[in-house]
Protein backbone atom coordinates (compact mmCIF):
# COMPACT_ATOMS: atom_id res chain seq x y z
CA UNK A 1 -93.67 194.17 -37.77
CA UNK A 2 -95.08 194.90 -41.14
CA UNK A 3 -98.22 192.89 -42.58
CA UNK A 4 -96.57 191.73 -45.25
CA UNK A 5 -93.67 192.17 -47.94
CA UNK A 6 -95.08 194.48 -50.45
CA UNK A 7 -91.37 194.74 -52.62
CA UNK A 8 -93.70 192.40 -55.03
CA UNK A 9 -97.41 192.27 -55.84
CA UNK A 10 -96.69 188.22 -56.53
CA UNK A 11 -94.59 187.71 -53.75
CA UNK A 12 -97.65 187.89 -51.30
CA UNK A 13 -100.03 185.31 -53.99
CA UNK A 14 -97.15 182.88 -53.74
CA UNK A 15 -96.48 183.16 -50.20
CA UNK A 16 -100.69 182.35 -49.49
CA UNK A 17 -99.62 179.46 -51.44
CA UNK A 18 -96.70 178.00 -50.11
CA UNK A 19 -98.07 178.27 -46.43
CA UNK A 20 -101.09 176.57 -47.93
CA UNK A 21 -99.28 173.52 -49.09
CA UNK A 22 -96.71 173.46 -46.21
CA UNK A 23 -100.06 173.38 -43.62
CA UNK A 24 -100.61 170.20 -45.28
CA UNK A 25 -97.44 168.94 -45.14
CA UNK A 26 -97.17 169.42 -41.65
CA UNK A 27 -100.51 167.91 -40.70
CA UNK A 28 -99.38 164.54 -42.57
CA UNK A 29 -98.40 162.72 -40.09
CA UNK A 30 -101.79 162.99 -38.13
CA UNK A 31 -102.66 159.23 -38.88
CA UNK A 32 -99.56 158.31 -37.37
CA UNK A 33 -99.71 159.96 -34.19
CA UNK A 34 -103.68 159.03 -33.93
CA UNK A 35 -102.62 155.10 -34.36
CA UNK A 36 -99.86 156.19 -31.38
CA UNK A 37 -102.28 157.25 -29.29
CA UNK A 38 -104.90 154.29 -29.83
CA UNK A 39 -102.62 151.61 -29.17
CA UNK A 40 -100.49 153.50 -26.24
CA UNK A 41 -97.37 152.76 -28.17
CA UNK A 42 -94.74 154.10 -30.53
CA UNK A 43 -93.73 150.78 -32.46
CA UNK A 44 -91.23 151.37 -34.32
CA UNK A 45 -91.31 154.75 -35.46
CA UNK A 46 -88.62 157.27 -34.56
CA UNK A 47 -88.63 160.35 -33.58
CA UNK A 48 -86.10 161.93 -35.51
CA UNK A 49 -87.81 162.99 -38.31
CA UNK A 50 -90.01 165.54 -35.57
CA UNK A 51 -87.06 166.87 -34.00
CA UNK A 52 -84.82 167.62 -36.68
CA UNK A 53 -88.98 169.84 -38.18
CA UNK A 54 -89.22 171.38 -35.45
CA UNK A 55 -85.59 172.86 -34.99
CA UNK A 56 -85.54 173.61 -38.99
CA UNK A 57 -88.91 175.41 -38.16
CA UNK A 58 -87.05 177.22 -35.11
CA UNK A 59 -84.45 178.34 -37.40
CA UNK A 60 -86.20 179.54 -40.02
CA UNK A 61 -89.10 181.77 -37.36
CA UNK A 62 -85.98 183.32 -35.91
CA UNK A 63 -84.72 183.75 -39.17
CA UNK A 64 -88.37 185.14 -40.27
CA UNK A 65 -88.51 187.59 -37.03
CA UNK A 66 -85.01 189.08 -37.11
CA UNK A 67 -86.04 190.19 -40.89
CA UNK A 68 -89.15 192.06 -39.03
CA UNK A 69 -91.41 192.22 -42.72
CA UNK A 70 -91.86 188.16 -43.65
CA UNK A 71 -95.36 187.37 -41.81
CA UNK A 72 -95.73 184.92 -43.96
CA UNK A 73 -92.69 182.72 -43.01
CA UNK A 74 -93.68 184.01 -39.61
CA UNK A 75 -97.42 182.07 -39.66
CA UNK A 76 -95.86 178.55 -41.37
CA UNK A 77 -93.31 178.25 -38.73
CA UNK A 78 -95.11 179.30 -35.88
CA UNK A 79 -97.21 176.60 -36.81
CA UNK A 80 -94.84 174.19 -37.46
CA UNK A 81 -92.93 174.85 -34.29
CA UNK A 82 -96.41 173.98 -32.43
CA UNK A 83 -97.85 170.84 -34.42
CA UNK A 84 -93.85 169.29 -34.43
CA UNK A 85 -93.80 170.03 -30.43
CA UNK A 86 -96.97 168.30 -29.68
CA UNK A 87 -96.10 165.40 -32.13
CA UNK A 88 -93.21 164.73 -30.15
CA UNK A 89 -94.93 165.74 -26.43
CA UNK A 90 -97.02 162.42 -27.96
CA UNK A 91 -93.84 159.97 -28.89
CA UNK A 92 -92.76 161.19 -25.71
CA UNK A 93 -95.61 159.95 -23.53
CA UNK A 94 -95.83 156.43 -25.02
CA UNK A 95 -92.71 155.52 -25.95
CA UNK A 96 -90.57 152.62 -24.51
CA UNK A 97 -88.10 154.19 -21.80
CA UNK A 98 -85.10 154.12 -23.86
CA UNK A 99 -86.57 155.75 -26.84
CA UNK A 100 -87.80 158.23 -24.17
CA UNK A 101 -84.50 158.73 -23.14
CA UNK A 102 -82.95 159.29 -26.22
CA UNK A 103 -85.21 161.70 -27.62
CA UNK A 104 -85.58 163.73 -24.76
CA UNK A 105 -81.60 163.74 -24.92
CA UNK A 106 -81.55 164.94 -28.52
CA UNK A 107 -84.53 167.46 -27.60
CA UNK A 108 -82.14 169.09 -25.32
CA UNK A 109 -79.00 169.21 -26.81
CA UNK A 110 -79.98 170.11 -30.40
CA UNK A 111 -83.59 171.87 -30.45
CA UNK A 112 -82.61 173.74 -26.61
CA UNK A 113 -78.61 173.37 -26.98
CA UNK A 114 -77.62 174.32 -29.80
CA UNK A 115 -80.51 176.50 -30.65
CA UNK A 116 -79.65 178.47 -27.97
CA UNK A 117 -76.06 178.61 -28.61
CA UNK A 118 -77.14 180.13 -32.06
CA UNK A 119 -79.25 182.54 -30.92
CA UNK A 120 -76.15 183.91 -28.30
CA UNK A 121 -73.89 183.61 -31.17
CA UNK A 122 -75.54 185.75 -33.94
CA UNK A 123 -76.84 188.56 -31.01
CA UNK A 124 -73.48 189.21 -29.33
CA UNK A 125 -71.00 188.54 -32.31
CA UNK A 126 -72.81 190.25 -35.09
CA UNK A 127 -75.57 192.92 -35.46
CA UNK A 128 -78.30 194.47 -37.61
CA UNK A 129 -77.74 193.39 -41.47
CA UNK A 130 -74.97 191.49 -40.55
CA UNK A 131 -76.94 189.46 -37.93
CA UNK A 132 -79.58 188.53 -40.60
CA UNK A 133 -77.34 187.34 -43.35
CA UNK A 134 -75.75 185.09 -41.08
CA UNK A 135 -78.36 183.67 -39.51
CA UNK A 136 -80.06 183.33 -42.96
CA UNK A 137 -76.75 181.44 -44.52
CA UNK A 138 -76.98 179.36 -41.37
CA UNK A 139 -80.53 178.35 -42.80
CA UNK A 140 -79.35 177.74 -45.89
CA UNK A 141 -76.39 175.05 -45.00
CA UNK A 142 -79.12 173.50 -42.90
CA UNK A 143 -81.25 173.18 -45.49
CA UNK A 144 -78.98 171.64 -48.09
CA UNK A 145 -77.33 169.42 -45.51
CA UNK A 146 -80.85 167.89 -44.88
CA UNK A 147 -81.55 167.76 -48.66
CA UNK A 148 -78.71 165.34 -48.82
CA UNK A 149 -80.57 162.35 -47.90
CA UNK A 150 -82.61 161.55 -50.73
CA UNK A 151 -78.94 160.37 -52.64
CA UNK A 152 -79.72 157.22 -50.20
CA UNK A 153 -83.13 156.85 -51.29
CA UNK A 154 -81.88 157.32 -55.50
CA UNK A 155 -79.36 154.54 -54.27
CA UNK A 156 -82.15 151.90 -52.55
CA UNK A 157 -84.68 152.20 -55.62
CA UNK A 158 -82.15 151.81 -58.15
CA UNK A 159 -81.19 148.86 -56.10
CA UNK A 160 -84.33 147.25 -55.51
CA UNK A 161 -86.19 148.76 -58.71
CA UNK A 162 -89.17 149.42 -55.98
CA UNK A 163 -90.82 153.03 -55.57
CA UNK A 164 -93.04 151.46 -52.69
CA UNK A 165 -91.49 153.83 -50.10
CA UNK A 166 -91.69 156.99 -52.45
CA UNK A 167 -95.35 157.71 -53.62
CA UNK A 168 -95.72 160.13 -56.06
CA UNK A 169 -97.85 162.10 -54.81
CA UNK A 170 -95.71 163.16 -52.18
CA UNK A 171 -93.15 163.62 -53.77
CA UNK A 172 -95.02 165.78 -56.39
CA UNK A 173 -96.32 168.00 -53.69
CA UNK A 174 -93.17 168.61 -52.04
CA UNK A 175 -91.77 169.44 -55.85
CA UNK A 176 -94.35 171.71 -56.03
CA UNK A 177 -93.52 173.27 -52.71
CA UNK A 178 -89.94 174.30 -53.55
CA UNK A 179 -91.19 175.59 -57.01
CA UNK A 180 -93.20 178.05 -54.87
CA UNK A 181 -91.20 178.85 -52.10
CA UNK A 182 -88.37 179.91 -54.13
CA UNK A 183 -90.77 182.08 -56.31
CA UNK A 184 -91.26 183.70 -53.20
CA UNK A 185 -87.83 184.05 -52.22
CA UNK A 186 -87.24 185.70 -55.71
CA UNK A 187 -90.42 187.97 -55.51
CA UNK A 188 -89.18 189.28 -51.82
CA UNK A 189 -85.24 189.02 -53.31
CA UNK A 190 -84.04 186.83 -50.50
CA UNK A 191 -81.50 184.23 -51.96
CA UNK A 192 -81.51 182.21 -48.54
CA UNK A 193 -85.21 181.25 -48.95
CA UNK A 194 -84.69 180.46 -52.69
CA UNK A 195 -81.42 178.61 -52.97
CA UNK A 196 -82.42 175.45 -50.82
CA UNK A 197 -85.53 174.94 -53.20
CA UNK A 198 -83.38 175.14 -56.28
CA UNK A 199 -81.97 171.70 -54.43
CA UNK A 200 -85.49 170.81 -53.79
CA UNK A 201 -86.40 171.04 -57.05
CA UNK A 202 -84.15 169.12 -58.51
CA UNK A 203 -84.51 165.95 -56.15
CA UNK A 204 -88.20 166.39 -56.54
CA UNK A 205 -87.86 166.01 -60.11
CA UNK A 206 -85.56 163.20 -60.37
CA UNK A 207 -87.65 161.26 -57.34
CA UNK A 208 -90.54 161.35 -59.60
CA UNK A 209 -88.56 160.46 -63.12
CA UNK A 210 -87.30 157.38 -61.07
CA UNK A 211 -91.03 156.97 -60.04
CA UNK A 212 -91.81 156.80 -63.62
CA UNK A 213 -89.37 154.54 -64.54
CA UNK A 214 -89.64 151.44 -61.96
CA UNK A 215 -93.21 152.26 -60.76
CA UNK A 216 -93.91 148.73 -63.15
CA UNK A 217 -90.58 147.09 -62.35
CA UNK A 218 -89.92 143.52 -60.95
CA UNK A 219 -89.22 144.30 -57.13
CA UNK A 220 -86.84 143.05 -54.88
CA UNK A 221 -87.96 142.15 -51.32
CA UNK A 222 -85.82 144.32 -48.89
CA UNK A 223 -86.14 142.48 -45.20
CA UNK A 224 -88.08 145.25 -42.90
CA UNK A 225 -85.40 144.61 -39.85
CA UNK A 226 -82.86 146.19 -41.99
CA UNK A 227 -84.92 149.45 -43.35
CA UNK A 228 -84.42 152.93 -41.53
CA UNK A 229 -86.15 156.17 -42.02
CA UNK A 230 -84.55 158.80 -43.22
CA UNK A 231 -85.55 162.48 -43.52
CA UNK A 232 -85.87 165.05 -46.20
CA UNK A 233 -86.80 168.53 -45.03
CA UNK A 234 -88.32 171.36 -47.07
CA UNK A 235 -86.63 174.46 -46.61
CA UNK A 236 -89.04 176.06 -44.13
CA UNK A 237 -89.43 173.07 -41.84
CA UNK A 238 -91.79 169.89 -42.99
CA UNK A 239 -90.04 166.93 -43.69
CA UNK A 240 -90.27 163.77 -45.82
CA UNK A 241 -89.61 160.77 -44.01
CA UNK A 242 -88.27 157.09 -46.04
CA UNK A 243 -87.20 154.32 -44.64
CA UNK A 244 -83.96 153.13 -46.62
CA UNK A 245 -82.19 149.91 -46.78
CA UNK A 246 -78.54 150.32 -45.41
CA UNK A 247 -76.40 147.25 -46.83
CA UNK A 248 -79.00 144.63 -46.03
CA UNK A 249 -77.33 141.08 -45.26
CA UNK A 250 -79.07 138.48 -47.23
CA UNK A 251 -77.77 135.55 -45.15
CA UNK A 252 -79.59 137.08 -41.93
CA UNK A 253 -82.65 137.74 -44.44
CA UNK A 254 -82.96 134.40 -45.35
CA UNK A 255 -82.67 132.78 -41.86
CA UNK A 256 -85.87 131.79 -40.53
CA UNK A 257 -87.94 133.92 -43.26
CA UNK A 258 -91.24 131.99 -42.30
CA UNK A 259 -90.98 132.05 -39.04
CA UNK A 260 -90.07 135.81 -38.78
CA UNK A 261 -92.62 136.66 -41.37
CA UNK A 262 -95.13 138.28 -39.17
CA UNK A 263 -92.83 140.87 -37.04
CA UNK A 264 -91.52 141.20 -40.53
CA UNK A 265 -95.01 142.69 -41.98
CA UNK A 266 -95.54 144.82 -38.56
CA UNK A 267 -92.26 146.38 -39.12
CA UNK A 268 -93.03 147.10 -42.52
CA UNK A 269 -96.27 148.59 -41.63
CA UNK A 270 -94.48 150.89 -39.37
CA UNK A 271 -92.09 152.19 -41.83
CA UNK A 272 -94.52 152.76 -44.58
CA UNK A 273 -96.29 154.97 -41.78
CA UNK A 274 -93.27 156.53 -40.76
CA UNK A 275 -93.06 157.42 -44.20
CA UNK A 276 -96.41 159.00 -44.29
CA UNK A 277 -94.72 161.79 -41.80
CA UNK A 278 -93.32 164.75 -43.63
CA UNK A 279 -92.62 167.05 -40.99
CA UNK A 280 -91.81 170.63 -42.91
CA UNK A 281 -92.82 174.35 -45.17
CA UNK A 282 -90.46 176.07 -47.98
C-alpha cells in the first residue's frame, strides 16, 4: 500500500484535517458510555446509532483498502471500526435483556450479514476497477440514504420552533467536516468520497440557518415518551444522533403531566445524551 495519495499536494493537508475532526467526532459519545458504565445501565439510549457507525465505517475501510493508495481513509476507519465496536461491546454488557437481544440480532444480520454478503458479492461478481467502482457507489447510496434523516429533524423544529436537540456547534463541525472531506475527494478525484458531502453540506447549512432563526423562539414542550433518536452519518462513518418527535399525541401528553413529570425529565436527559453521540468521519 502506498503512504499516501500524492495525485495532489492539498489532497494530503486536507485529508490530516478531516481525520482530525472525524477523531473527534467519533470520541463524542465518551460521556455517554462513561455515565453507562457508572450506573451499570443503558437507560434509554439505543444502540442504533453505533451499529449503523460502525458498518458505514466497515464499508468505507473496505472501500479504502480495495483502492490500495487512501491511508488516510484507511487510519479514520480503522479507528472508527474499533471505538464503534467497543461502544457497543459496552451497551451490550449492561443493557436490559431485550435490548441485548435485539442489538446483538441487528449486529449479526447487518454489520456480519450483510457485510459479508457484500464483500462475496463485489469479489466473485466483479473484479479490479470494476470491483472498486461498485463497491464505492455502494458507499455512496449508503451515505445519502443515511443523510435522509435530518428532513425529520427540519420537520420537528419547524414544528416546535425549538433547536434544543440541534446545537450549533455540532452541527457546525459536522458542516465543516463535509466541506473537507469532499475537498479531499476532489484533490484525490474520487467522486464517491465527494458526492455524499455535497448532501452534507447542504443539510449542515440549512440545520444551522434554522438554528439561527428559532434559537430565540417561543418553544413548544414535546412530551419525552414520544421523542426517538435518529441518526445522521458523515460520509466516512461518525454519526449525529437526534431524538425526533414522531406525531406526538397531545391527549396522552396531557394525561397525568404532574405525576409523570419526573420519568418525563430522565427520559429527556437520556435523549439529549443520546444526542451528544455522533458516531462517524467524511
Amino acid at each position: 500500500m502506498a503512504v499516501m495519495n500524492m495525485q495532489h499536494p492539498l489532497a494530503f493537508t486536507f485529508g490530516i484535517l478531516g481525520n482530525i475532526i472525524s477523531f473527534m467526532v467519533y470520541l463524542a459519545p465518551v460521556p455517554t458510555f462513561i455515565r453507562i458504565l457508572r450506573k451499570k445501565s443503558t437507560e434509554d439510549f439505543q444502540s442504533l446509532p453505533y451499529l449503523v457507525a460502525l458498518f458505514s465505517s466497515m464499508l468505507w475501510l473496505y472501500y479504502a483498502m480495495l483502492k490500495n493508495d487512501e491511508i488516510l481513509l484507511v487510519t479514520i476507519n480503522s479507528f472508527g471500526c474499533v471505538i464503534e465496536t467497543i461502544y457497543i461491546a459496552i451497551y451490550i454488557a449492561y443493557a436490559t435483556r431485550e435490548s441485548r437481544v435485539s442489538t446483538i440480532k441487528l449486529l449479526l444480520s447487518m454489520n456480519m450479514g450483510l457485510f459479508s454478503l457484500i464483500i462475496l458479492l463485489t469479489h466473485f461478481l466483479a473484479s479490479g476497477s470494476t470491483r472498486v467502482k461498485a463497491l464505492g457507489w455502494l458507499c455512496v447510496a449508503f451515505s445519502v440514504c443515511v443523510f435522509a434523516a435530518p428532513l425529520n429533524i427540519v420537520k420537528q423544529i419547524i414544528r416546535t420552533k425549538s433547536v434544543e436537540f440541534m446545537p450549533f456547534t455540532l452541527s457546525f463541525f459536522l458542516t465543516l467536516s463535509a466541506v473537507i472531506w469532499f475537498a479531499y475527494g476532489l484533490f484525490i478525484k474520487d467522486m464517491c468520497v465527494a458526492l455524499p458531502n455535497i448532501l452534507g453540506f447542504v443539510l449542515g447549512l440549512l440545520q444551522m440557518l434554522l438554528y439561527g432563526i428559532y434559537r430565540n423562539a417561543e418553544k413548544k414542550k414535546i412530551p419525552a415518551e414520544n421523542l426517538k433518536s435518529i441518526v445522521i452519518l458523515g460520509t466516512l462513518g461518525a454519526s449525529e444522533v437526534y431524538p425526533v418527535d414522531p406525531q406526538p399525541d397531545v391527549s396522552a401528553a396531557e394525561h397525568d403531566q404532574t405525576e409523570e413529570s419526573k420519568e418525563n425529565e430522565k427520559s429527556m436527559e437520556a435523549s439529549h445524551d443520546d444526542l451528544q453521540s455522533i458516531e462517524c468521519a467524511v
